[in-house]
PDB file of N, CA and C in Angstrom:
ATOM      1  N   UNK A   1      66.210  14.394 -79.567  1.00  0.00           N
ATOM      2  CA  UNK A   1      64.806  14.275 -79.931  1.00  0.00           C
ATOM      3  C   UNK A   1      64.032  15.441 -79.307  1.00  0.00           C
ATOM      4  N   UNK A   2      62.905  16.042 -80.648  1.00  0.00           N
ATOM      5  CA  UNK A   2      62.534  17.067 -79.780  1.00  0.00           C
ATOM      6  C   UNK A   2      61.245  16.143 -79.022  1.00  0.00           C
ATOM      7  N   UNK A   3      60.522  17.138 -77.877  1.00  0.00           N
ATOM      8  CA  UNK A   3      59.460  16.554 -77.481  1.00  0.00           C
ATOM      9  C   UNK A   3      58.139  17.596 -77.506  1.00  0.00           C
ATOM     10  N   UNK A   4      57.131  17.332 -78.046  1.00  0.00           N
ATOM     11  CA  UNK A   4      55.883  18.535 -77.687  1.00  0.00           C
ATOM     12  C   UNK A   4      54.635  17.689 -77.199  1.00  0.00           C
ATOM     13  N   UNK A   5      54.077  18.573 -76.565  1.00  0.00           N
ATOM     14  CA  UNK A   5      52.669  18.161 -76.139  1.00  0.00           C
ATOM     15  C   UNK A   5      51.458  18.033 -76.598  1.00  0.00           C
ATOM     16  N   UNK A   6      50.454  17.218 -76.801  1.00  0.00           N
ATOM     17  CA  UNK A   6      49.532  17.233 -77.178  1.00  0.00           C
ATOM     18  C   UNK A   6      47.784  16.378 -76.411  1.00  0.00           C
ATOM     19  N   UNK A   7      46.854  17.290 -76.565  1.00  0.00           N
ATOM     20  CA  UNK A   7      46.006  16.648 -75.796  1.00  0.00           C
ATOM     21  C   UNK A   7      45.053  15.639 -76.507  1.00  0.00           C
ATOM     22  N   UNK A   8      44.531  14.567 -75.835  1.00  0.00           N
ATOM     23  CA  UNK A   8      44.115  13.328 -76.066  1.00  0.00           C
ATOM     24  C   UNK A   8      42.879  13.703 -77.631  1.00  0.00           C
ATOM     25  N   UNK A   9      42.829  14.264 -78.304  1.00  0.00           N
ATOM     26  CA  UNK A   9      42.196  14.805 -79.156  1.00  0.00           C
ATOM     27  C   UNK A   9      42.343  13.618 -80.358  1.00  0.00           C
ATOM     28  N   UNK A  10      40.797  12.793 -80.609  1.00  0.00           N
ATOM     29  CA  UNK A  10      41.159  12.340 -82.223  1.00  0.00           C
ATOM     30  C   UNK A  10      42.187  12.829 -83.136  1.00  0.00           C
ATOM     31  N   UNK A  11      41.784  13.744 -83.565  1.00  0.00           N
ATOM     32  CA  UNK A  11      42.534  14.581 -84.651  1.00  0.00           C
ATOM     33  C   UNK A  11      44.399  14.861 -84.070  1.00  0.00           C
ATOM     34  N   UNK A  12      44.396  14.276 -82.990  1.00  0.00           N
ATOM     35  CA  UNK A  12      45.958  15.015 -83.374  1.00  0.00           C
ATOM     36  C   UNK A  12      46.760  13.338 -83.140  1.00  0.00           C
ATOM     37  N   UNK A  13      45.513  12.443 -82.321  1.00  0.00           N
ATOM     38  CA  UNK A  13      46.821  11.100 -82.846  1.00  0.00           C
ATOM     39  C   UNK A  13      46.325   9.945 -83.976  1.00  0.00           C
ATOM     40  N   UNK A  14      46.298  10.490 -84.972  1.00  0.00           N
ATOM     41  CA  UNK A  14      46.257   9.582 -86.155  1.00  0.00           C
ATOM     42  C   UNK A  14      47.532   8.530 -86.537  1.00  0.00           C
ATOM     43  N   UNK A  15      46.965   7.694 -86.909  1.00  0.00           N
ATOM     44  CA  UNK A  15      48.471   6.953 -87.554  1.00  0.00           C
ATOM     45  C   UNK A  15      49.397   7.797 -88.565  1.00  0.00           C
ATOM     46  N   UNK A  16      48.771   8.750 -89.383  1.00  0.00           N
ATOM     47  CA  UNK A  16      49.811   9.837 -90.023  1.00  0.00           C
ATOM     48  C   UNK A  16      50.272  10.646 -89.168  1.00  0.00           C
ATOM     49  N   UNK A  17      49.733  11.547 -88.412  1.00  0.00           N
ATOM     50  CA  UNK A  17      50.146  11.851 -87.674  1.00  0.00           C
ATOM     51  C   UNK A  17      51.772  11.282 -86.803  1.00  0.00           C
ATOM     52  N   UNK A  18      51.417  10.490 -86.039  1.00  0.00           N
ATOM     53  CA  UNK A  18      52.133   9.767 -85.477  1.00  0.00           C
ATOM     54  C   UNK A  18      53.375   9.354 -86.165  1.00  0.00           C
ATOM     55  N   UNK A  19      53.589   8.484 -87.390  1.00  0.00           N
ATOM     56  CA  UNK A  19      54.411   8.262 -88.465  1.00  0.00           C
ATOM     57  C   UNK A  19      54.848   9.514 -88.944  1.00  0.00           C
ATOM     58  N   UNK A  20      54.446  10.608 -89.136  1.00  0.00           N
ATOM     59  CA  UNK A  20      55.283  12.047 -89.078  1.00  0.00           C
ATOM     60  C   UNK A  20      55.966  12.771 -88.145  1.00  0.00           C
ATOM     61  N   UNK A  21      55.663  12.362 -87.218  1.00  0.00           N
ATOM     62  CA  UNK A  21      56.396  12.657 -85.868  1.00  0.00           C
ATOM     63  C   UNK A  21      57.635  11.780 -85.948  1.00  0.00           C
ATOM     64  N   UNK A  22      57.299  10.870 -85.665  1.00  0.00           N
ATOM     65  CA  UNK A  22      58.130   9.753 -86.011  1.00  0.00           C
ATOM     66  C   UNK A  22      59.730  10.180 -87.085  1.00  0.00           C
ATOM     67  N   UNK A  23      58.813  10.358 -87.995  1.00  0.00           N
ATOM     68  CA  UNK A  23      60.033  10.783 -89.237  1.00  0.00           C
ATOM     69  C   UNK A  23      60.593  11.508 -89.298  1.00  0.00           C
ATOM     70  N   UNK A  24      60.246  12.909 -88.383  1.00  0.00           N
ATOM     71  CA  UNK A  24      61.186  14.418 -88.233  1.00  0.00           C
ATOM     72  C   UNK A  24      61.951  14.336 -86.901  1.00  0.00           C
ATOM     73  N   UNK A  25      61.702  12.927 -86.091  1.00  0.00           N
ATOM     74  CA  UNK A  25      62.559  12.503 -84.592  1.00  0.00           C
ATOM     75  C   UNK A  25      61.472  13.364 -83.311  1.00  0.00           C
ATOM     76  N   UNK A  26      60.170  13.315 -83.807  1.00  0.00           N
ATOM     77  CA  UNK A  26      59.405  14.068 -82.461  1.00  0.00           C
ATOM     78  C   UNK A  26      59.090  13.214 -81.882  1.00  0.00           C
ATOM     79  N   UNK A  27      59.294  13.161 -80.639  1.00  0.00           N
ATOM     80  CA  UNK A  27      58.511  12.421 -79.503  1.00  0.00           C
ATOM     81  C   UNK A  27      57.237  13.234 -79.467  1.00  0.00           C
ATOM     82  N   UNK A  28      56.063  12.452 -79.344  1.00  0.00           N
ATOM     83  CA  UNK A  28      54.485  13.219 -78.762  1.00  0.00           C
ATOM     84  C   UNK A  28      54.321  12.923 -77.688  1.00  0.00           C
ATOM     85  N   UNK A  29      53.966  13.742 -76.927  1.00  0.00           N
ATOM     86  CA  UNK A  29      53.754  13.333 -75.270  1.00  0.00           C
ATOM     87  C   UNK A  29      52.323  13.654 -75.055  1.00  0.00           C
ATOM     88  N   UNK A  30      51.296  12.798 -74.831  1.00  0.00           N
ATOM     89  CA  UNK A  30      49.835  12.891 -75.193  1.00  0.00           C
ATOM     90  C   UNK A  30      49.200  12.793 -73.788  1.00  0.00           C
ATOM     91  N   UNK A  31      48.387  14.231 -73.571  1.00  0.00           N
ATOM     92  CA  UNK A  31      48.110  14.201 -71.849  1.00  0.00           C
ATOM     93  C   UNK A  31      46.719  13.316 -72.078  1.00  0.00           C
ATOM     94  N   UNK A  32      46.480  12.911 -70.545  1.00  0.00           N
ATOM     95  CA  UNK A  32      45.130  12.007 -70.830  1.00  0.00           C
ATOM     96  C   UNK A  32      43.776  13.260 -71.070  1.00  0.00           C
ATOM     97  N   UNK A  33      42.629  11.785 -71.735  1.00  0.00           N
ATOM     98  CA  UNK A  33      41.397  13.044 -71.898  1.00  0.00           C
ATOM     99  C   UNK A  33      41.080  13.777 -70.890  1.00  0.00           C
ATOM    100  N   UNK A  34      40.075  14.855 -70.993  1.00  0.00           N
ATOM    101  CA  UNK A  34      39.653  15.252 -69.945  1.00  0.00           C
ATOM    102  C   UNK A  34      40.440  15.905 -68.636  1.00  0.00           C
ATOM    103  N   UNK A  35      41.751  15.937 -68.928  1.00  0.00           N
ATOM    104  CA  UNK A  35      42.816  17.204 -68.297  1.00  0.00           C
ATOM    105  C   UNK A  35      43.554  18.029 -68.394  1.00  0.00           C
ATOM    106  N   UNK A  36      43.215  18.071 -70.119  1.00  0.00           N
ATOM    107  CA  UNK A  36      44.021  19.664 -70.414  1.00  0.00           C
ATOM    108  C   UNK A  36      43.505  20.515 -69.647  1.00  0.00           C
ATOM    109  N   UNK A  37      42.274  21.172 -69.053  1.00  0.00           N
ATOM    110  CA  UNK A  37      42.675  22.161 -68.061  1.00  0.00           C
ATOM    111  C   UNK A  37      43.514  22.213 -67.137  1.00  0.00           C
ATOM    112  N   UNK A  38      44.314  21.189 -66.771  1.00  0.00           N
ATOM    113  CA  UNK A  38      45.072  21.093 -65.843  1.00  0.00           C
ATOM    114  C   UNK A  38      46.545  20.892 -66.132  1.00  0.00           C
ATOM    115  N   UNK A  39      46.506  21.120 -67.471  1.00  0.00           N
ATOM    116  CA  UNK A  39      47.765  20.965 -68.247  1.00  0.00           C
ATOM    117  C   UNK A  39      48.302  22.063 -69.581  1.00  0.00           C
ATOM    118  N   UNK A  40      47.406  22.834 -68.693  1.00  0.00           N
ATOM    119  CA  UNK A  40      47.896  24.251 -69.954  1.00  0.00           C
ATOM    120  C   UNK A  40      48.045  25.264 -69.492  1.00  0.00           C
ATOM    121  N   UNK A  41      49.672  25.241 -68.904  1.00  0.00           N
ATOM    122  CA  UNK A  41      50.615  26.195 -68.728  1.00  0.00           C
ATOM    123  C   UNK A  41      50.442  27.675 -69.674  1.00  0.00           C
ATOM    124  N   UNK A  42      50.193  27.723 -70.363  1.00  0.00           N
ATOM    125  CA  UNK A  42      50.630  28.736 -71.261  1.00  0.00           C
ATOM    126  C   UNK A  42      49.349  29.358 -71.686  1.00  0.00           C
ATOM    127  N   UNK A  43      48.272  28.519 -71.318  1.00  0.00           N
ATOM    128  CA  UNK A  43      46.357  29.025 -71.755  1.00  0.00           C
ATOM    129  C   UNK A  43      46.801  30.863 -70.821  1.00  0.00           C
ATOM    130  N   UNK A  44      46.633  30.863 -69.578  1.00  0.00           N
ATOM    131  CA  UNK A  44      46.411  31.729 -68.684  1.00  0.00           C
ATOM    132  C   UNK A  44      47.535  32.871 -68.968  1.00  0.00           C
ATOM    133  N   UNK A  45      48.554  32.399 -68.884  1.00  0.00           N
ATOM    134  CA  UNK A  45      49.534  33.406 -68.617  1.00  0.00           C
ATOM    135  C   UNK A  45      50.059  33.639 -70.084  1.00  0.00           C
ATOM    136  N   UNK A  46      49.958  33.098 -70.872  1.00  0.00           N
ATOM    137  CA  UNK A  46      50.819  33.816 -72.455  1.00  0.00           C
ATOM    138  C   UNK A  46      49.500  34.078 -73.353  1.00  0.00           C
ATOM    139  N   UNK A  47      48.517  32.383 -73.623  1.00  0.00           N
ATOM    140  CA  UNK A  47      47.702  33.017 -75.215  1.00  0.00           C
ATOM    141  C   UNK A  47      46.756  33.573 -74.689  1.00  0.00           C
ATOM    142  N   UNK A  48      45.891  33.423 -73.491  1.00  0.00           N
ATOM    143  CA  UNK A  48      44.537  34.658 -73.415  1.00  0.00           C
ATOM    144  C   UNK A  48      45.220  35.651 -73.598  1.00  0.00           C
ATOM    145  N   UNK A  49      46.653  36.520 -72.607  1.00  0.00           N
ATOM    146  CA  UNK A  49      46.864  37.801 -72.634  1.00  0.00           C
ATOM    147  C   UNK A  49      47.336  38.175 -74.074  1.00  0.00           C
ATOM    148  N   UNK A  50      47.499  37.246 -74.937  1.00  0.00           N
ATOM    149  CA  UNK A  50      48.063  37.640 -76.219  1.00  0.00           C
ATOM    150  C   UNK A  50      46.701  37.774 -77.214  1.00  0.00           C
ATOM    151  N   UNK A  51      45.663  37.112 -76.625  1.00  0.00           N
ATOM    152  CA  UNK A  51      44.601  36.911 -77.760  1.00  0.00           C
ATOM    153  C   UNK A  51      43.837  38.383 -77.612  1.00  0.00           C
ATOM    154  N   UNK A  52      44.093  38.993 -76.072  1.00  0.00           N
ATOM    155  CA  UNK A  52      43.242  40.344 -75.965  1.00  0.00           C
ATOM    156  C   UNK A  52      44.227  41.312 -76.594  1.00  0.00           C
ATOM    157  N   UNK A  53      45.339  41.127 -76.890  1.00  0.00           N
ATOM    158  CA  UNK A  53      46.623  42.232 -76.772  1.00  0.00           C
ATOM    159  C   UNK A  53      46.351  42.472 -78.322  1.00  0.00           C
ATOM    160  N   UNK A  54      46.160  41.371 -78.869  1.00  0.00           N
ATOM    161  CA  UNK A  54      46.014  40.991 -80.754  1.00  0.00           C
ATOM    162  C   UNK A  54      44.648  41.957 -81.347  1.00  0.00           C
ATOM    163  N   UNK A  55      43.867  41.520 -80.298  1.00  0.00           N
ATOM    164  CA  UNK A  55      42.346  42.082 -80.618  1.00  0.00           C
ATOM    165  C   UNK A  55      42.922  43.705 -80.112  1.00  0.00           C
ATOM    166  N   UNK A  56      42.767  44.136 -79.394  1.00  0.00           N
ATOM    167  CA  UNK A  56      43.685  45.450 -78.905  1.00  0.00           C
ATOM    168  C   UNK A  56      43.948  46.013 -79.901  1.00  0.00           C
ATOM    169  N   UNK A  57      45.072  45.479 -80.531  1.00  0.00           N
ATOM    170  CA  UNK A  57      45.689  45.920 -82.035  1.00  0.00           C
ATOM    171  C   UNK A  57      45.227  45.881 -82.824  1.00  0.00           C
ATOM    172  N   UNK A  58      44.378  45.441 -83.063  1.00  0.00           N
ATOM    173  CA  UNK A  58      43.559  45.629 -84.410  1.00  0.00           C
ATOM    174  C   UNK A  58      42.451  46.334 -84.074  1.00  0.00           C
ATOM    175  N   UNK A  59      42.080  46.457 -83.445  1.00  0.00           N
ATOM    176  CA  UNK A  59      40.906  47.898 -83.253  1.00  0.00           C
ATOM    177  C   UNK A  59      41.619  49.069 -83.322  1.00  0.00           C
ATOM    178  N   UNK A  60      42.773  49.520 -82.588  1.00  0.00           N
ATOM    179  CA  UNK A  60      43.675  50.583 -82.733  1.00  0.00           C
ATOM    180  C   UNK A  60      43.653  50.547 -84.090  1.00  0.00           C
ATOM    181  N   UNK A  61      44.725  49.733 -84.996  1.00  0.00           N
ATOM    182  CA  UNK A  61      45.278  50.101 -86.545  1.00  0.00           C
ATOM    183  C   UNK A  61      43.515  50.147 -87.168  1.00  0.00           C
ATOM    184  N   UNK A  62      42.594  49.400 -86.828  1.00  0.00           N
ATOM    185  CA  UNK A  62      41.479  49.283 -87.837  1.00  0.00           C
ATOM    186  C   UNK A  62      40.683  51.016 -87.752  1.00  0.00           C
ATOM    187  N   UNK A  63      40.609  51.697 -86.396  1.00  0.00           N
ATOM    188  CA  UNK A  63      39.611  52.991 -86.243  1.00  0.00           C
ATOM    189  C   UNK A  63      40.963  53.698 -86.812  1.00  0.00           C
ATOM    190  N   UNK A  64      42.523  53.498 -86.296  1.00  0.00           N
ATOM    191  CA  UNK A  64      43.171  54.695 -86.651  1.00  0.00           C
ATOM    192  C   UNK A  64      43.574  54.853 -88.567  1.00  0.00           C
ATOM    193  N   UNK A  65      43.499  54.040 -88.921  1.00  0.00           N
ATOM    194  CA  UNK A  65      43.840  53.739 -90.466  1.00  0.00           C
ATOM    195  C   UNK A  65      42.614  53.447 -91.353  1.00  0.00           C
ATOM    196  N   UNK A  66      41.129  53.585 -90.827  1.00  0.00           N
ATOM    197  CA  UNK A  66      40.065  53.467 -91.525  1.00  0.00           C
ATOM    198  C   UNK A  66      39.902  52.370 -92.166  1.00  0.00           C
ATOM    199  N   UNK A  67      40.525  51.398 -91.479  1.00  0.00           N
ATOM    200  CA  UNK A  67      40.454  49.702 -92.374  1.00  0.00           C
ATOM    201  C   UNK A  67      38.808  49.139 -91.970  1.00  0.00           C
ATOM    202  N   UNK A  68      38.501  48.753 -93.168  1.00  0.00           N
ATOM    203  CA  UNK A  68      37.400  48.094 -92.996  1.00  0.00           C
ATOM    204  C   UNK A  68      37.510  46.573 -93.183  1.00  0.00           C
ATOM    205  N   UNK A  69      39.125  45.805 -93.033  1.00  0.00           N
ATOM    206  CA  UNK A  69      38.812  44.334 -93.316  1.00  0.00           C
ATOM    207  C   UNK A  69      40.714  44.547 -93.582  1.00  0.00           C
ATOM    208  N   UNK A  70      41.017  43.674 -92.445  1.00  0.00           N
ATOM    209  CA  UNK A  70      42.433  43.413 -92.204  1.00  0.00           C
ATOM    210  C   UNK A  70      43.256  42.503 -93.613  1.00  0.00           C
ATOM    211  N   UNK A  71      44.611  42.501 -93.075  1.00  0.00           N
ATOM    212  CA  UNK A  71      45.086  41.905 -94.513  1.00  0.00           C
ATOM    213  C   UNK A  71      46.382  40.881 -94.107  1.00  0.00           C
ATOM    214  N   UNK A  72      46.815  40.071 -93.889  1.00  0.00           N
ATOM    215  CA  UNK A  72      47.981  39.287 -93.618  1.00  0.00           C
ATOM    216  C   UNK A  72      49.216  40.335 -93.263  1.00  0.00           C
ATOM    217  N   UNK A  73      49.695  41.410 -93.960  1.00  0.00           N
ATOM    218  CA  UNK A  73      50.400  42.088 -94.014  1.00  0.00           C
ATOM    219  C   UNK A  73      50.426  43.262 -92.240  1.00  0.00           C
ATOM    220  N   UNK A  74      48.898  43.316 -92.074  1.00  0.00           N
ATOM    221  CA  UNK A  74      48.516  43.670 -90.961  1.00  0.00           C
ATOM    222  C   UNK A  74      48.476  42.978 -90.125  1.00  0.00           C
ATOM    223  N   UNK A  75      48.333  41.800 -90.056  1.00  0.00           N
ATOM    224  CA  UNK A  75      48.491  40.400 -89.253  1.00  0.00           C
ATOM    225  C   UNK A  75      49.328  40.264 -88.685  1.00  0.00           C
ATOM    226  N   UNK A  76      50.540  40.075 -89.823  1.00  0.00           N
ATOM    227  CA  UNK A  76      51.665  40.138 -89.039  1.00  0.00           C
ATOM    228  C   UNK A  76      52.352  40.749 -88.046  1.00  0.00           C
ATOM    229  N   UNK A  77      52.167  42.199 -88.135  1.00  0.00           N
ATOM    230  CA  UNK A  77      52.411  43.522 -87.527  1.00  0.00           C
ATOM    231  C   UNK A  77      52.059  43.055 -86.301  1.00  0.00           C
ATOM    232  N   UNK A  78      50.873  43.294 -86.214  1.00  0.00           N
ATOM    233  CA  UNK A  78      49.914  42.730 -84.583  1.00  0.00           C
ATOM    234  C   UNK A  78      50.866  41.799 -83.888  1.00  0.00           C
ATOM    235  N   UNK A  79      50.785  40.453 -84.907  1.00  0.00           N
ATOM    236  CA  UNK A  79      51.745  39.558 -84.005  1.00  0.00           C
ATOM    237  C   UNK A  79      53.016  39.724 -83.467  1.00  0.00           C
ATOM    238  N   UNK A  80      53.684  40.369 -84.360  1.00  0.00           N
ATOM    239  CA  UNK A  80      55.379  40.957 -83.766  1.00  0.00           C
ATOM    240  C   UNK A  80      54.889  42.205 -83.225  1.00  0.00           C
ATOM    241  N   UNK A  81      53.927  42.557 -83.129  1.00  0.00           N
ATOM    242  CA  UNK A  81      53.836  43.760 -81.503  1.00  0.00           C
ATOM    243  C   UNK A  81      53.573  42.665 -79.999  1.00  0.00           C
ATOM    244  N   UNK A  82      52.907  42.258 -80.259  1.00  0.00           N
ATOM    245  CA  UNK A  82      52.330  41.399 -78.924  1.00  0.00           C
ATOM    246  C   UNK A  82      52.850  40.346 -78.745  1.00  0.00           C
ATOM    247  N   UNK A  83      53.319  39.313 -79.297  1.00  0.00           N
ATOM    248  CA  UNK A  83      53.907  38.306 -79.418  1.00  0.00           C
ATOM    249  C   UNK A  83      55.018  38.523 -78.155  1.00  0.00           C
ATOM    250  N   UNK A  84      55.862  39.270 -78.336  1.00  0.00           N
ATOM    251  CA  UNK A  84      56.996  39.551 -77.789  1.00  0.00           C
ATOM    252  C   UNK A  84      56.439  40.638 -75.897  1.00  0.00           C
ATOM    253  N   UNK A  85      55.476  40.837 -76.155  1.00  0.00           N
ATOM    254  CA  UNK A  85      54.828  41.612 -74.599  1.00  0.00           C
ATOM    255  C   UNK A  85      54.294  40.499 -73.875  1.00  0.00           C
ATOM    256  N   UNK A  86      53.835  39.110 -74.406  1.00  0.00           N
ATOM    257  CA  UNK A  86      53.025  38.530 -74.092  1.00  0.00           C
ATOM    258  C   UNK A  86      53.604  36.966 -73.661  1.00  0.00           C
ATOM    259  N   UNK A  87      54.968  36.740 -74.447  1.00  0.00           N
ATOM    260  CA  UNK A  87      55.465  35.121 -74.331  1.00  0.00           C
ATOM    261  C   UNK A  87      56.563  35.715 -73.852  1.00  0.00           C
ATOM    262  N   UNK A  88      56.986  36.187 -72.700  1.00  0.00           N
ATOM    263  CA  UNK A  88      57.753  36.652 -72.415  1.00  0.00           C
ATOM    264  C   UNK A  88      58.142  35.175 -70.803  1.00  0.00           C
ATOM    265  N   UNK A  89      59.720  35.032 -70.395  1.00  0.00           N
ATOM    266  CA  UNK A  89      60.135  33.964 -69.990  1.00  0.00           C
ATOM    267  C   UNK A  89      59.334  33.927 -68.671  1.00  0.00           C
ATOM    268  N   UNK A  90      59.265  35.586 -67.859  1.00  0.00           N
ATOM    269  CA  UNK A  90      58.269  35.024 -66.919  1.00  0.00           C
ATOM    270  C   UNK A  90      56.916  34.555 -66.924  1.00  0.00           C
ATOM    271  N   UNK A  91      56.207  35.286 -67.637  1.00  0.00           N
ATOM    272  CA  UNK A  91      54.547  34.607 -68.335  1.00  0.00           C
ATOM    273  C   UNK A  91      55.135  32.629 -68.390  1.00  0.00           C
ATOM    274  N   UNK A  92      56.173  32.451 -68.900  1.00  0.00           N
ATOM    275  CA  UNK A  92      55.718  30.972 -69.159  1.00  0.00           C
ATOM    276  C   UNK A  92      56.618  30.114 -67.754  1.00  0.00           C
ATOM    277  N   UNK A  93      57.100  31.025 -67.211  1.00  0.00           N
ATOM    278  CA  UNK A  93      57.228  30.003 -65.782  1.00  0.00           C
ATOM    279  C   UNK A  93      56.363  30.111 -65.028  1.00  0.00           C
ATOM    280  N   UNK A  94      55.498  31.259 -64.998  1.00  0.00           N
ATOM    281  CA  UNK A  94      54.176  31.330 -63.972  1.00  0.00           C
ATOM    282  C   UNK A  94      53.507  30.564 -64.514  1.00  0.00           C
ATOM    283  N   UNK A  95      53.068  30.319 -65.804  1.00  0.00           N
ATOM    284  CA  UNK A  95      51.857  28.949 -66.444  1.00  0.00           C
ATOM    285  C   UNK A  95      52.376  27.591 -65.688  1.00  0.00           C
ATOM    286  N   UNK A  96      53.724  27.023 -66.242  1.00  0.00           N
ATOM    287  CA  UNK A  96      54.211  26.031 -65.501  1.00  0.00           C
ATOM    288  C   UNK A  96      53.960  26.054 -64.285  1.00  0.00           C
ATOM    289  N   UNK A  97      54.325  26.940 -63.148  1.00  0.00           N
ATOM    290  CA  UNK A  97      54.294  27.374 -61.750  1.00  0.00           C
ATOM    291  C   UNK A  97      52.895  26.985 -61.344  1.00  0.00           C
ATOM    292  N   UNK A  98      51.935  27.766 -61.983  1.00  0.00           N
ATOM    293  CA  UNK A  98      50.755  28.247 -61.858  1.00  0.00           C
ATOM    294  C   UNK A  98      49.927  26.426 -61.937  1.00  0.00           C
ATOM    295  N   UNK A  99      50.328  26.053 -63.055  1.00  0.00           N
ATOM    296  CA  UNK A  99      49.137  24.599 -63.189  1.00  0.00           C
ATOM    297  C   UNK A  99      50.465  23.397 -62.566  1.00  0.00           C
ATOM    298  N   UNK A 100      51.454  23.590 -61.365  1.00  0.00           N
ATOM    299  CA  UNK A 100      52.329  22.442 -60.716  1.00  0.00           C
ATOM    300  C   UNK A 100      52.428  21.758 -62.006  1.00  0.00           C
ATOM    301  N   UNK A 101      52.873  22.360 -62.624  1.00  0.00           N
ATOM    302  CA  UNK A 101      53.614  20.643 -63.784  1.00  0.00           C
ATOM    303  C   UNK A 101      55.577  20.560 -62.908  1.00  0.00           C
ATOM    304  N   UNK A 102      55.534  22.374 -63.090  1.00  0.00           N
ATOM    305  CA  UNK A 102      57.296  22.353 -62.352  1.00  0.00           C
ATOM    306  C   UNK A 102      57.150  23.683 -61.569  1.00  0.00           C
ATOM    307  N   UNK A 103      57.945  23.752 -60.303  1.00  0.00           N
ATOM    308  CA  UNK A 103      58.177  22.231 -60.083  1.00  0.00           C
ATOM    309  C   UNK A 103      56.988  21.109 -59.715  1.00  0.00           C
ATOM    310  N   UNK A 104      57.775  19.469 -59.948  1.00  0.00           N
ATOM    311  CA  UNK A 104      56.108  18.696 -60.347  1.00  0.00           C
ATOM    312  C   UNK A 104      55.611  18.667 -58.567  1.00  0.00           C
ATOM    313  N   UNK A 105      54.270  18.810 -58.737  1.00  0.00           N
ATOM    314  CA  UNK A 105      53.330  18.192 -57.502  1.00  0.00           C
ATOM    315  C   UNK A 105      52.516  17.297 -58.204  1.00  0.00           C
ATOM    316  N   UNK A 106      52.821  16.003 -57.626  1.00  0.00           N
ATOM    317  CA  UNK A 106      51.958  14.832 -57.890  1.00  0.00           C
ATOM    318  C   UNK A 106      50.487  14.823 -57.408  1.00  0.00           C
ATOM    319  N   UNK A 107      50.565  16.022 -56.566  1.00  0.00           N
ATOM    320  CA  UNK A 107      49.145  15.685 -55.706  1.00  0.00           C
ATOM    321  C   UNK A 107      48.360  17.157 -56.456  1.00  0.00           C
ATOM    322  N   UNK A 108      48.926  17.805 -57.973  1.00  0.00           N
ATOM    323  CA  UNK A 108      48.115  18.868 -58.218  1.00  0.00           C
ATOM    324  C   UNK A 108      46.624  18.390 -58.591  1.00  0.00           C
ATOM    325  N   UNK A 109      46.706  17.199 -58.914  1.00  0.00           N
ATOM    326  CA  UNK A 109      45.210  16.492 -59.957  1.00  0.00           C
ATOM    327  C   UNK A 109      44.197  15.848 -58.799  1.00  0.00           C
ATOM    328  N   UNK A 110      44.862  16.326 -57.529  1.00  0.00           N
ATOM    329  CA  UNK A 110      43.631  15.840 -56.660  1.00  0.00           C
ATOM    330  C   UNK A 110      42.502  16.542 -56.740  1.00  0.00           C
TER     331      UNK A 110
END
């Protein structure tokens, strides 16, 4: 069974929802409200540095190629440049590291 995370958000535990999880063998593991800051490993150390790295890239290709309005095709590009600088194995043990999920400290939510 796989397992992914999700935060206490209306929208992500619906009864469809849930019953689709269900049907592809996902476990949902649903943090309580009001502590995803304290539960997002991957905010700090992988998607901000990827969200500036993305923006980065597209100002480069947009002034160097005279684009006035990006295209999926360019999208992609960006993402398989940065993607791979940015989710890299140490970035996501320092998130873990970084917000004590692992190794666990029970006493991080004091």
């Amino acid at each position: 069974m796989h397992r992914f995370i999700l935060d206490g958000h209306g929208s992500h535990i619906t009864l469809e929802v849930i019953e689709q999880a269900q049907k592809f063998g996902l476990d949902m593991i649903i943090i309580p409200l009001h502590t995803s800051h304290a539960f997002k490993p991957l905010g700090v150390t992988c998607f901000k540095p990827f969200n500036i790295a993305i923006k980065k890239e597209r100002n480069i290709t947009m002034v160097r190629r005279n684009y006035t309005k990006s295209n999926k095709i360019a999208l992609a590009g960006w993402v398989n440049k940065t993607l791979n600088l940015t989710f890299t194995r140490k970035n996501i043990m320092l998130g873990f590291k970084g917000t004590w999920i692992w190794p666990l400290n029970p006493r991080s939510m004091d």
